[in-house]
C-alpha atoms as a PDB file:
ATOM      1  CA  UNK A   1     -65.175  38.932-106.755  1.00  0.00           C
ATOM      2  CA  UNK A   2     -65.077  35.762-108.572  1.00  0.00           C
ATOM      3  CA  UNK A   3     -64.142  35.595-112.225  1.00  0.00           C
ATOM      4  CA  UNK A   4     -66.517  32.142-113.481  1.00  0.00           C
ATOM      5  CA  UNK A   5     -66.160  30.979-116.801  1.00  0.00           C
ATOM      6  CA  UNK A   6     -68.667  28.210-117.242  1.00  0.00           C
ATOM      7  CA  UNK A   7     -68.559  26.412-120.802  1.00  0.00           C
ATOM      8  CA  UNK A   8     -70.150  23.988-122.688  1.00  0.00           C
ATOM      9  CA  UNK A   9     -69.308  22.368-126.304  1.00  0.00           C
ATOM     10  CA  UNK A  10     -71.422  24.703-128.888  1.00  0.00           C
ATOM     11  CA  UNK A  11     -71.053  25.725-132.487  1.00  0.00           C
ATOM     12  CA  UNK A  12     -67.694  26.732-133.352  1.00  0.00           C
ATOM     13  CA  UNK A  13     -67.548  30.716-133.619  1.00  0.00           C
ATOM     14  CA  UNK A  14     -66.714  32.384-137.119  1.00  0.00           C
ATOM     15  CA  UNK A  15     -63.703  35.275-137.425  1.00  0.00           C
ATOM     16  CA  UNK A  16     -61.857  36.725-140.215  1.00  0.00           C
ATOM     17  CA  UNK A  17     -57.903  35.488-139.462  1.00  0.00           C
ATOM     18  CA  UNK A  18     -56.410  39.118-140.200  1.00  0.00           C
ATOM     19  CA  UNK A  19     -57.608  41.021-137.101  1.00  0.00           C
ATOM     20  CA  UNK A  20     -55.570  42.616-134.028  1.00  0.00           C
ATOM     21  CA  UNK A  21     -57.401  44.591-132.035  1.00  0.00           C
ATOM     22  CA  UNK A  22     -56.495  48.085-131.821  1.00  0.00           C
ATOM     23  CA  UNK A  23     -53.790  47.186-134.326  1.00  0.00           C
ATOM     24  CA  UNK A  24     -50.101  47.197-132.694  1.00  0.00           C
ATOM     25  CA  UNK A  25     -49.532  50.364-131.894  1.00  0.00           C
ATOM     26  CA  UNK A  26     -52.837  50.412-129.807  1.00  0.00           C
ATOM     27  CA  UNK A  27     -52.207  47.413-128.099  1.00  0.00           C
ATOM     28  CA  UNK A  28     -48.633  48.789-127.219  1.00  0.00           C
ATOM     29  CA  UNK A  29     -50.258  52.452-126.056  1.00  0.00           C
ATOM     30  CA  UNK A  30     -52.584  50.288-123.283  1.00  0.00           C
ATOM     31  CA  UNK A  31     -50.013  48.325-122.016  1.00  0.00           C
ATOM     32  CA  UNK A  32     -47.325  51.229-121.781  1.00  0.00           C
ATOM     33  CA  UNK A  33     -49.831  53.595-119.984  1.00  0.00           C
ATOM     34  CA  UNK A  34     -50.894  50.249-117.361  1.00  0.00           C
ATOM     35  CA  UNK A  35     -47.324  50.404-116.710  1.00  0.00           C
ATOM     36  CA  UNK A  36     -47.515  53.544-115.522  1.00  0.00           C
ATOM     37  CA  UNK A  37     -50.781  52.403-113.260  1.00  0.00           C
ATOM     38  CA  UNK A  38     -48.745  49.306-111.283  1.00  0.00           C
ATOM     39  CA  UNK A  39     -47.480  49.421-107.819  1.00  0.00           C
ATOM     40  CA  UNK A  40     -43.768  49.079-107.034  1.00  0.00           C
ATOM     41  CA  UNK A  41     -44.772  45.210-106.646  1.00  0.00           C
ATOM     42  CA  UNK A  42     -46.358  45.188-109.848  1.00  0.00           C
ATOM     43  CA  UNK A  43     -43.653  47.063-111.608  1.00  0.00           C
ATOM     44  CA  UNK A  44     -40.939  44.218-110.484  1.00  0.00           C
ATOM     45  CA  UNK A  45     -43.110  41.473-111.436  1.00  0.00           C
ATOM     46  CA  UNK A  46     -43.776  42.852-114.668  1.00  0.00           C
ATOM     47  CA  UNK A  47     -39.693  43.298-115.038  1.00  0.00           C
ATOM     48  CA  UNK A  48     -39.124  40.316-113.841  1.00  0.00           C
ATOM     49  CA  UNK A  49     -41.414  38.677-116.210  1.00  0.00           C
ATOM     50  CA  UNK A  50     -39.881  40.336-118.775  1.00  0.00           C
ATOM     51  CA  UNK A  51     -36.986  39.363-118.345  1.00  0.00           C
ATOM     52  CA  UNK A  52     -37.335  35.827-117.782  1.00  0.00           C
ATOM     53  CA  UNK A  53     -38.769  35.188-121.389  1.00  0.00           C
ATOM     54  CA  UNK A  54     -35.657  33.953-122.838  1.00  0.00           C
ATOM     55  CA  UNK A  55     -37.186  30.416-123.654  1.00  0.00           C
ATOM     56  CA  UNK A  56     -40.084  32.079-125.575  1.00  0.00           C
ATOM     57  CA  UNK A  57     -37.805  32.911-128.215  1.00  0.00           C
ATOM     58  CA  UNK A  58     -38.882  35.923-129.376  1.00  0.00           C
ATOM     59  CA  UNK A  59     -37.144  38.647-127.604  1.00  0.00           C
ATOM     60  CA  UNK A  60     -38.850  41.756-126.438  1.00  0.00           C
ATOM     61  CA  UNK A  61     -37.426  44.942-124.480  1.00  0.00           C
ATOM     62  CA  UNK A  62     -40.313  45.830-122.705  1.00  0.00           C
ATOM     63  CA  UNK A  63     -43.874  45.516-121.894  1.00  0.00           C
ATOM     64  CA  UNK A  64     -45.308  47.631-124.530  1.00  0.00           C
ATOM     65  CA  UNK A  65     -43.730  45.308-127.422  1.00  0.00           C
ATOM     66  CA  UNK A  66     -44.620  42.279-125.628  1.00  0.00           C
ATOM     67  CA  UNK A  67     -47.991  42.837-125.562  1.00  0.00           C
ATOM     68  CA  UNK A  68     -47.893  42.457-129.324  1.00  0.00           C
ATOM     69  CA  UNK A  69     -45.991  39.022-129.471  1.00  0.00           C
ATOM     70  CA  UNK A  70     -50.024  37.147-128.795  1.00  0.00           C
ATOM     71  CA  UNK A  71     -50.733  38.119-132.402  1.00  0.00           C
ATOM     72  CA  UNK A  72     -47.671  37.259-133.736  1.00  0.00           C
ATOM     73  CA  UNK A  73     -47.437  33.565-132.620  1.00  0.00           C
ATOM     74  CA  UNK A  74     -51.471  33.021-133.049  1.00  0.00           C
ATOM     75  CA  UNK A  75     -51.258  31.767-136.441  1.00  0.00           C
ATOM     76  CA  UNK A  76     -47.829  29.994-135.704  1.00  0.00           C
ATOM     77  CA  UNK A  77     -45.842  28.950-132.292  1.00  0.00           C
ATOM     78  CA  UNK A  78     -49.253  29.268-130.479  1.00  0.00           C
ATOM     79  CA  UNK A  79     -51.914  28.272-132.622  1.00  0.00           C
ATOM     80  CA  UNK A  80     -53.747  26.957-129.862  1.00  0.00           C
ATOM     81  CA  UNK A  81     -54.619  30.166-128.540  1.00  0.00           C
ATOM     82  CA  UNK A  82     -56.199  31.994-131.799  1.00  0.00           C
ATOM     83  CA  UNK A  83     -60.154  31.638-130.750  1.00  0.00           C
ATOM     84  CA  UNK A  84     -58.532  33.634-127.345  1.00  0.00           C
ATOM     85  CA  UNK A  85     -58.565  36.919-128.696  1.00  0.00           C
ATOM     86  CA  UNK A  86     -62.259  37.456-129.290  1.00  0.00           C
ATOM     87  CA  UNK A  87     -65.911  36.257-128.726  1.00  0.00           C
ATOM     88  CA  UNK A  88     -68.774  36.595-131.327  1.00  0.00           C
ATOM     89  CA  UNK A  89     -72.247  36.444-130.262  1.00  0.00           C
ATOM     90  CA  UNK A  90     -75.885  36.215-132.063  1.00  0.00           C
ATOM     91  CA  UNK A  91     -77.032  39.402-133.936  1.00  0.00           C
ATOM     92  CA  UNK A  92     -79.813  39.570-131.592  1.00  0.00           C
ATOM     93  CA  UNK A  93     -78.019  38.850-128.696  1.00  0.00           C
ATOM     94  CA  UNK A  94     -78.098  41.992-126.011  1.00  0.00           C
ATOM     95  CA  UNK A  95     -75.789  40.083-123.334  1.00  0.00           C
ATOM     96  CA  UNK A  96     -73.124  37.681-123.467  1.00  0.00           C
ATOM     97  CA  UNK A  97     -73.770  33.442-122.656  1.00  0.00           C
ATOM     98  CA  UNK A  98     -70.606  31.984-121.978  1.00  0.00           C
ATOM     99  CA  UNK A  99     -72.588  28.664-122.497  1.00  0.00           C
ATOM    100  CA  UNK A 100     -73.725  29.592-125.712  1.00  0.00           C
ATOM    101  CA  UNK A 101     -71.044  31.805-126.941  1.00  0.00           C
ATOM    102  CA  UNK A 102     -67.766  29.759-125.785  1.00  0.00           C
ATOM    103  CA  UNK A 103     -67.101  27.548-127.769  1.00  0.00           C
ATOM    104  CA  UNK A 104     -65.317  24.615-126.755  1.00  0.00           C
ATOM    105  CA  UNK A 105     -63.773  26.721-124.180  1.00  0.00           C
ATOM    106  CA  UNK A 106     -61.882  28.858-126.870  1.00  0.00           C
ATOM    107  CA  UNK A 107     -62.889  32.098-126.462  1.00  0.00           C
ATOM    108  CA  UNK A 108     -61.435  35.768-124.918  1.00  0.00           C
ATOM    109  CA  UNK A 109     -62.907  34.809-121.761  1.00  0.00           C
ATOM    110  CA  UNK A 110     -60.982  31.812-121.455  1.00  0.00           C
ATOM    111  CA  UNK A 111     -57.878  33.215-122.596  1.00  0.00           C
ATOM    112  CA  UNK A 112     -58.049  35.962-119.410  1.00  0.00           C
ATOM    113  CA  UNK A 113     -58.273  33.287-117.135  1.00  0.00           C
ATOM    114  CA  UNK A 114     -55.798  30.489-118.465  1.00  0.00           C
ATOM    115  CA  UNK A 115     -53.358  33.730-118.005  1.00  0.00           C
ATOM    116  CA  UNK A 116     -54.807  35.416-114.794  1.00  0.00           C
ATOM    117  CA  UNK A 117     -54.294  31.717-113.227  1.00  0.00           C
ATOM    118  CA  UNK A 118     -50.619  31.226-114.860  1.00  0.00           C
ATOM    119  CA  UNK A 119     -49.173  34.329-113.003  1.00  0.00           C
ATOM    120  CA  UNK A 120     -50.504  33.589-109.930  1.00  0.00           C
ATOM    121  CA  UNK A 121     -49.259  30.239-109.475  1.00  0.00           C
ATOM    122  CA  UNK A 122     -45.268  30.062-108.579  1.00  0.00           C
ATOM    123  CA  UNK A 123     -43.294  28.098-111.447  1.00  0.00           C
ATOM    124  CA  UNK A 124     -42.428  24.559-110.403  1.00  0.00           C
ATOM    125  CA  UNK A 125     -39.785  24.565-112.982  1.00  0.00           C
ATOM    126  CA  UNK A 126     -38.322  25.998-115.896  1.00  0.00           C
ATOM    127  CA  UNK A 127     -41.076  24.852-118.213  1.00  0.00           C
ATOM    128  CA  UNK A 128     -43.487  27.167-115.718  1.00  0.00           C
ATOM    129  CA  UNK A 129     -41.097  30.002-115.855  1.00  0.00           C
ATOM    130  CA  UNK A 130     -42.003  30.470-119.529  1.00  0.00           C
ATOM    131  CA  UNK A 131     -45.672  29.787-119.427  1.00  0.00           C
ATOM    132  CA  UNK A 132     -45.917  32.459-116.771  1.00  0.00           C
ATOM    133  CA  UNK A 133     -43.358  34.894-118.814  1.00  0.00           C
ATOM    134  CA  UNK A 134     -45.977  34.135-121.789  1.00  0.00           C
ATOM    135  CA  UNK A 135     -49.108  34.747-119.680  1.00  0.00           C
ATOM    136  CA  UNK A 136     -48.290  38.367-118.880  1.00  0.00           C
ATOM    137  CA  UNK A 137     -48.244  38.929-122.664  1.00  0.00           C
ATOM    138  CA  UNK A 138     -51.224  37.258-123.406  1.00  0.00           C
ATOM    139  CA  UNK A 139     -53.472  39.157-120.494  1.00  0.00           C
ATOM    140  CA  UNK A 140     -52.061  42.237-121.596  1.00  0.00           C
ATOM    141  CA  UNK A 141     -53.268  41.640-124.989  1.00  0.00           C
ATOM    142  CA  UNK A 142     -56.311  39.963-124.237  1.00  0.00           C
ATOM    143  CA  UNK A 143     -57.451  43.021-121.725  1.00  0.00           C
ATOM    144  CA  UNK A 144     -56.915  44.735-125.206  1.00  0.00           C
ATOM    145  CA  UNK A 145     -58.888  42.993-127.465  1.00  0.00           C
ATOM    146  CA  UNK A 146     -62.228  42.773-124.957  1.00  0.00           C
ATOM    147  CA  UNK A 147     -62.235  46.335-124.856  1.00  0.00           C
ATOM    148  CA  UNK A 148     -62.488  46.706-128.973  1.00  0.00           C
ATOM    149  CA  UNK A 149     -66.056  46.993-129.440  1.00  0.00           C
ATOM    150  CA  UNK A 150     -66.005  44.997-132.487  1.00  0.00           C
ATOM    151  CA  UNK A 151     -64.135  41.808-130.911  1.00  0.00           C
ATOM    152  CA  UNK A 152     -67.400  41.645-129.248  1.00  0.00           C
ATOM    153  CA  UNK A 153     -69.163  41.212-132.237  1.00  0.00           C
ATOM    154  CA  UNK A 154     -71.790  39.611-134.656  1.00  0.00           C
ATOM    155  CA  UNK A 155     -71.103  36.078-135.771  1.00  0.00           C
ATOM    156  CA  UNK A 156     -72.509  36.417-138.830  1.00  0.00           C
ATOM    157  CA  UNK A 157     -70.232  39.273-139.945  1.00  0.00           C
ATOM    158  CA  UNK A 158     -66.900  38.058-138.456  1.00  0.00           C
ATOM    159  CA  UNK A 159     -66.884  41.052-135.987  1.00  0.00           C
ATOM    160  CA  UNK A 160     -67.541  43.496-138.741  1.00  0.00           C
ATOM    161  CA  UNK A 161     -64.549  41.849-140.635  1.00  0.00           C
ATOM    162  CA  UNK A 162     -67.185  41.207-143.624  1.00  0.00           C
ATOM    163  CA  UNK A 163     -68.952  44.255-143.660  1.00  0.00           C
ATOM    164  CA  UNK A 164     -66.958  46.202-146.326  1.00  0.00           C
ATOM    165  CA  UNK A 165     -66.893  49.813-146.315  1.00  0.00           C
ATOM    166  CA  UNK A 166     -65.043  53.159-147.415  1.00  0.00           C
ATOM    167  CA  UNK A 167     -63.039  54.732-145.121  1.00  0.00           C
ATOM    168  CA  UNK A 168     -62.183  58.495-146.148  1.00  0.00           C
ATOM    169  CA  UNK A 169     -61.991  57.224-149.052  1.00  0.00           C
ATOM    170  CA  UNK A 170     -60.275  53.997-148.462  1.00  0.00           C
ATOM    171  CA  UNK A 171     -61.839  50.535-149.237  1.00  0.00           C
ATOM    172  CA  UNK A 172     -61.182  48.444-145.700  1.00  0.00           C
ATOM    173  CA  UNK A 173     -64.515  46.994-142.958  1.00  0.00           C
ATOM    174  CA  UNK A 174     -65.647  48.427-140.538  1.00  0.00           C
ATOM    175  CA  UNK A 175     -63.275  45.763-137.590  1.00  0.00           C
ATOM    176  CA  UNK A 176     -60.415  47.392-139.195  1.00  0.00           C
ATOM    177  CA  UNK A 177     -61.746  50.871-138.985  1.00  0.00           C
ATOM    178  CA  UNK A 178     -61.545  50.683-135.243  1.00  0.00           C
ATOM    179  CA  UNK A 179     -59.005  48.597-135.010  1.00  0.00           C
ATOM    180  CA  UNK A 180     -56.575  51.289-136.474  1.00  0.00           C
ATOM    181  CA  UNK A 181     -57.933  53.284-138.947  1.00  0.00           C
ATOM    182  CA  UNK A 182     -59.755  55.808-136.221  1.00  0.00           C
ATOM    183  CA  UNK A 183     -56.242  55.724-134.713  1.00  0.00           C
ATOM    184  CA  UNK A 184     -54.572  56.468-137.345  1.00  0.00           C
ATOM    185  CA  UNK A 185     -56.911  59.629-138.500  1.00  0.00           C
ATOM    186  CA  UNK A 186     -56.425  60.953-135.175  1.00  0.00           C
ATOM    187  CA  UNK A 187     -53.015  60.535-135.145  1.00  0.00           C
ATOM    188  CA  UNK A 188     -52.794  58.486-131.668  1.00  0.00           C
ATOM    189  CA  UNK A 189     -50.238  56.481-131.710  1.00  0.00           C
ATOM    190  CA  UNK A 190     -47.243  54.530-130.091  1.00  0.00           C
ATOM    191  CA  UNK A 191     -45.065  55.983-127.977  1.00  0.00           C
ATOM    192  CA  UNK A 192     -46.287  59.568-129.072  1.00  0.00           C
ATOM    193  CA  UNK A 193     -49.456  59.422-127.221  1.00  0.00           C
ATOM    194  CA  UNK A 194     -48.493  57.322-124.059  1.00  0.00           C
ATOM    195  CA  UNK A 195     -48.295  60.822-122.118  1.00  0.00           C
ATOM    196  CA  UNK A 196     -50.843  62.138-122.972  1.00  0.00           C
ATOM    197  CA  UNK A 197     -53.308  59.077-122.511  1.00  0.00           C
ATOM    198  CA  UNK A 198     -51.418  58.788-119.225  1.00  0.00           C
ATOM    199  CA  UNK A 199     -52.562  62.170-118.338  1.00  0.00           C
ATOM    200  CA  UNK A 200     -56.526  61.837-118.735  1.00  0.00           C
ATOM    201  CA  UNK A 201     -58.874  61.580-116.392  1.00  0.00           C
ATOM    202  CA  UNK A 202     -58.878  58.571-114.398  1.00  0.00           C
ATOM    203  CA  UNK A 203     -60.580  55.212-116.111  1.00  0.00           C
ATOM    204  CA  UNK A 204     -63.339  53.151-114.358  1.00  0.00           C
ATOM    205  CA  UNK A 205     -62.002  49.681-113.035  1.00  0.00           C
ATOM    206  CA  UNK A 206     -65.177  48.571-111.876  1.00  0.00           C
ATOM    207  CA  UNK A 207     -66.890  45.199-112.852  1.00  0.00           C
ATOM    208  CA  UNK A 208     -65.864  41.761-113.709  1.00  0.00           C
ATOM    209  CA  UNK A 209     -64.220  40.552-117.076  1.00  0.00           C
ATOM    210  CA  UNK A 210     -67.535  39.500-117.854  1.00  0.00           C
ATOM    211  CA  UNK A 211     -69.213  42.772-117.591  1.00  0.00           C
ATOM    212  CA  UNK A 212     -66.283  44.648-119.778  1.00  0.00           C
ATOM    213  CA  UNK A 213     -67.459  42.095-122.278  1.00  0.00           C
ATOM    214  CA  UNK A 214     -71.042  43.219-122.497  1.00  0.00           C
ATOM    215  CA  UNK A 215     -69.742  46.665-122.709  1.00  0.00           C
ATOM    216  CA  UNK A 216     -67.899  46.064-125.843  1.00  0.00           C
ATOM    217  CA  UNK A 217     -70.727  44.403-127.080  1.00  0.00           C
ATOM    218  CA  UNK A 218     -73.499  47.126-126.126  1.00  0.00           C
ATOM    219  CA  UNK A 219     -71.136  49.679-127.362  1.00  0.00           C
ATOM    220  CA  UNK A 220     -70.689  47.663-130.695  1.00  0.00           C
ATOM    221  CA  UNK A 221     -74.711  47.685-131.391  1.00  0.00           C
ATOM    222  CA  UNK A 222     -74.639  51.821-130.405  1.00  0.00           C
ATOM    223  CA  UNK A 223     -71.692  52.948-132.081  1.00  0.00           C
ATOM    224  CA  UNK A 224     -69.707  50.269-134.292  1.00  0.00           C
ATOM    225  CA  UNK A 225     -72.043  48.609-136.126  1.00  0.00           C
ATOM    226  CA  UNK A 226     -74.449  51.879-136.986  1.00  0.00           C
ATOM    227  CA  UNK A 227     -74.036  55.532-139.040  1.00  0.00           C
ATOM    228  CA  UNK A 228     -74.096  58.689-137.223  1.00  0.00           C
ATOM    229  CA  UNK A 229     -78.334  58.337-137.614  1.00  0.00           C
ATOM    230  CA  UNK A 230     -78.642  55.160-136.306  1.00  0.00           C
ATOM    231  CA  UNK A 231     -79.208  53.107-139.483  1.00  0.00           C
ATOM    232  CA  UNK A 232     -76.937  50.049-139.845  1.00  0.00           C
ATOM    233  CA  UNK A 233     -74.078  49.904-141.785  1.00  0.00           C
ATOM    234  CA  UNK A 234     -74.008  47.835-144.378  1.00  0.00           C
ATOM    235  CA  UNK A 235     -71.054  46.492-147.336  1.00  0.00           C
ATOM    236  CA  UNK A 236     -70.623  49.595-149.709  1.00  0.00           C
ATOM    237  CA  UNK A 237     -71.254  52.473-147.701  1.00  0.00           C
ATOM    238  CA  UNK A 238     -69.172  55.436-146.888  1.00  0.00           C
ATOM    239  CA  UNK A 239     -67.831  56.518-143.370  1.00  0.00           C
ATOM    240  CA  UNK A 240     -65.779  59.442-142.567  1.00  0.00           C
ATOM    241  CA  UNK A 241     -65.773  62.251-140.380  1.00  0.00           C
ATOM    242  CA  UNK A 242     -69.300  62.381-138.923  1.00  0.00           C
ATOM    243  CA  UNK A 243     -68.607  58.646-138.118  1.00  0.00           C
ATOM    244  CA  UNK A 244     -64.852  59.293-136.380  1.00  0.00           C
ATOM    245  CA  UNK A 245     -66.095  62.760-134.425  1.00  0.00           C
ATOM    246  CA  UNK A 246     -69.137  60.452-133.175  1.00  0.00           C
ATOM    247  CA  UNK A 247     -66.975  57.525-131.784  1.00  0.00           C
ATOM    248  CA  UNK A 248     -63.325  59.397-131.286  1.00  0.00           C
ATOM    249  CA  UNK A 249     -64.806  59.708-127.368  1.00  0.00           C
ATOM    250  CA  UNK A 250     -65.712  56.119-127.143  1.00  0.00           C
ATOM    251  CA  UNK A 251     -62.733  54.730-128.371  1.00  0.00           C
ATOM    252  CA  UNK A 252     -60.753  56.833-126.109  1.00  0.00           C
ATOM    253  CA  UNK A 253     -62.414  56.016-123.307  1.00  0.00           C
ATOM    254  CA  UNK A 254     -61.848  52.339-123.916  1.00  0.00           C
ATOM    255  CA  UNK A 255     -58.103  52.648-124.663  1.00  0.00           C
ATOM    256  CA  UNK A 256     -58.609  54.092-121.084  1.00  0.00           C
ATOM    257  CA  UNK A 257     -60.114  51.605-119.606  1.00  0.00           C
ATOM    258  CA  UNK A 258     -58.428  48.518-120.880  1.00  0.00           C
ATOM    259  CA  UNK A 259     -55.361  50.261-119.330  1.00  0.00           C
ATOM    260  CA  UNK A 260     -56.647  50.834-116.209  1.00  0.00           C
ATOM    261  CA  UNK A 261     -58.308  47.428-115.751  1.00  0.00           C
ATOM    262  CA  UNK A 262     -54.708  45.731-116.979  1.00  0.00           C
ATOM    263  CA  UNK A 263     -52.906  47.830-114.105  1.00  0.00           C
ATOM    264  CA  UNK A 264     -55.583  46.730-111.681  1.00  0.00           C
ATOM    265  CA  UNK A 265     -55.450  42.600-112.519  1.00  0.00           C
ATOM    266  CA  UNK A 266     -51.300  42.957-112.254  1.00  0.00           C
ATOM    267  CA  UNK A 267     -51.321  45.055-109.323  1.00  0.00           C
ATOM    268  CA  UNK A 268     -54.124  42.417-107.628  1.00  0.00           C
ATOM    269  CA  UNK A 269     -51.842  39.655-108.204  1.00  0.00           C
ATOM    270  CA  UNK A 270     -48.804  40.986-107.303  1.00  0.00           C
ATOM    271  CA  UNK A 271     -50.204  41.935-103.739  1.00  0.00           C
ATOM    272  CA  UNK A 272     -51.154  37.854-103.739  1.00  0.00           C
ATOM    273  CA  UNK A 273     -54.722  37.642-105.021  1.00  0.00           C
ATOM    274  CA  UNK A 274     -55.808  34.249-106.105  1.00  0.00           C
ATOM    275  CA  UNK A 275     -57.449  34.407-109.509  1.00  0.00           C
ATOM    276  CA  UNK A 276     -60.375  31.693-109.069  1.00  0.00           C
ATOM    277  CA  UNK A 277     -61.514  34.667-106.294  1.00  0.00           C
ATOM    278  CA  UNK A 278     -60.357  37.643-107.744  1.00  0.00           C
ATOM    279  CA  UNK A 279     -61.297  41.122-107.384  1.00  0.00           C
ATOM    280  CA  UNK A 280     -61.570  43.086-110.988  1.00  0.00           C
ATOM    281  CA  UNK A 281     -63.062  46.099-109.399  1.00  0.00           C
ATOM    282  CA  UNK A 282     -61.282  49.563-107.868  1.00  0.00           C
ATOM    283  CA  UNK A 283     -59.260  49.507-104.574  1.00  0.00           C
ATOM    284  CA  UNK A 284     -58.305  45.552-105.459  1.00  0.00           C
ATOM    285  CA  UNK A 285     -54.590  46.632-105.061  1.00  0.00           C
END
């Protein structure tokens, strides 16, 4: 199954520059837990990766921390690739246009395949050694960030950035409430809770990037962007408990699934999958 990404010049999208979906310690939790998912072929090509970063410059001991590096080189080394980690559609928008909602070709979408076709291809040099080394970090944290509701989310609003609201308590927006703050309340974190999310049932891997997209954006309209009754959410207003017991399931569930669709993409390629006719669905390894 083929993973198209057709783009056209449109409006430049709007986001707030302080966001990292799933903050770092959820981003580490779904790339520790893949780990766990790959194949012995996988596993060595993720070690091998790994290793080979030296020219990146920024050292990492293992695949967990290095699918953190993407946000920390976003706003520096790798400017380039900031409009990678997130796509913001219309308000009224129930399914994802690349055409309309890529702009430029910078957007997540493009970011998954600019990496998916980086480790495929074998380095010509030393200059590909460390674009490839770079690429596993980025579609590790890229698989990540589709899978956070909110980096699915309303241009108008930055992806929830500007919707300002009080967490338990705490003044923050609702982005940042499930980027971390969920996490935090429920006390899942990095490396704590890599067993035991290792341990749960099984995660879909069905579908194409595209389609985890639209799922992060359906689940935005359902769950991030409205109160426990439905009504939107709006600057000023309180969440707490009744919000976290509603969603705690859902964000699980994607923490799940972005692992499980991350082991799935590695394992594909590793067995010698071409990207441009790749298979993002169960049994592709």
């Amino acid at each position: 199954m083929r993973l198209i990404l057709t783009v056209s010049l449109v409006l430049s999208l709007l986001y707030q520059p302080n966001a990292s979906a799933w903050g770092w310690d959820g981003h580490r939790l779904i790339c520790a837990v893949a780990k766990t998912q790959l194949t012995p072929a996988a596993t060595a090509m993720v070690d091998q990766l790994l290793a080979e970063a030296g020219e990146l410059k920024e050292g990492v001991v293992n695949f967990a921390d290095a699918c953190v590096w993407p946000d920390d080189v976003k706003y520096s080394t790798r400017k380039s690739t900031y409009e990678h980690h997130f796509i913001n559609v219309p308000d009224d928008a129930t399914v994802i246009d690349l055409d309309r909602d890529c702009a430029a070709t910078n957007c997540i979408a493009i970011g998954v395949q600019q990496s998916l076709n980086y480790l495929y291809r074998e380095p010509g040099g030393k200059r590909d050694v460390t674009r490839r080394a770079a690429a596993l970090r980025f579609l590790g944290h890229y698989i990540g960030d589709l899978h956070q509701p909110l980096h699915v989310g309303n241009a108008s609003d930055w992806g929830g950035n500007k919707i300002r609201v009080s967490w338990l308590g705490e003044d923050t927006n609702i982005h940042a409430v499930w980027d971390y703050k969920m996490m935090d309340t429920m006390k899942i974190a990095y490396p704590d809770s890599v067993e035991w999310l290792a341990s749960q049932s099984p995660a879909n891997k069905d579908g194409w990037v595209i389609d985890w997209m639209n799922q992060s954006l359906t689940l935005g309209r359902s769950h991030g962007y409205v109160h426990v009754d439905g009504s939107l959410i709006k600057s000023g207003d309180r969440l707490g408990m009744d919000y976290l017991n509603r969603n705690k399931p859902v964000l699980i569930q994607r923490l799940l699934e972005s692992s499980a669709r991350l082991a799935s993409l590695l394992n594909a390629i590793a067995s010698g999958e071409r990207p441009v006719a790749f298979r993002l669905q169960a049994g592709a390894n």
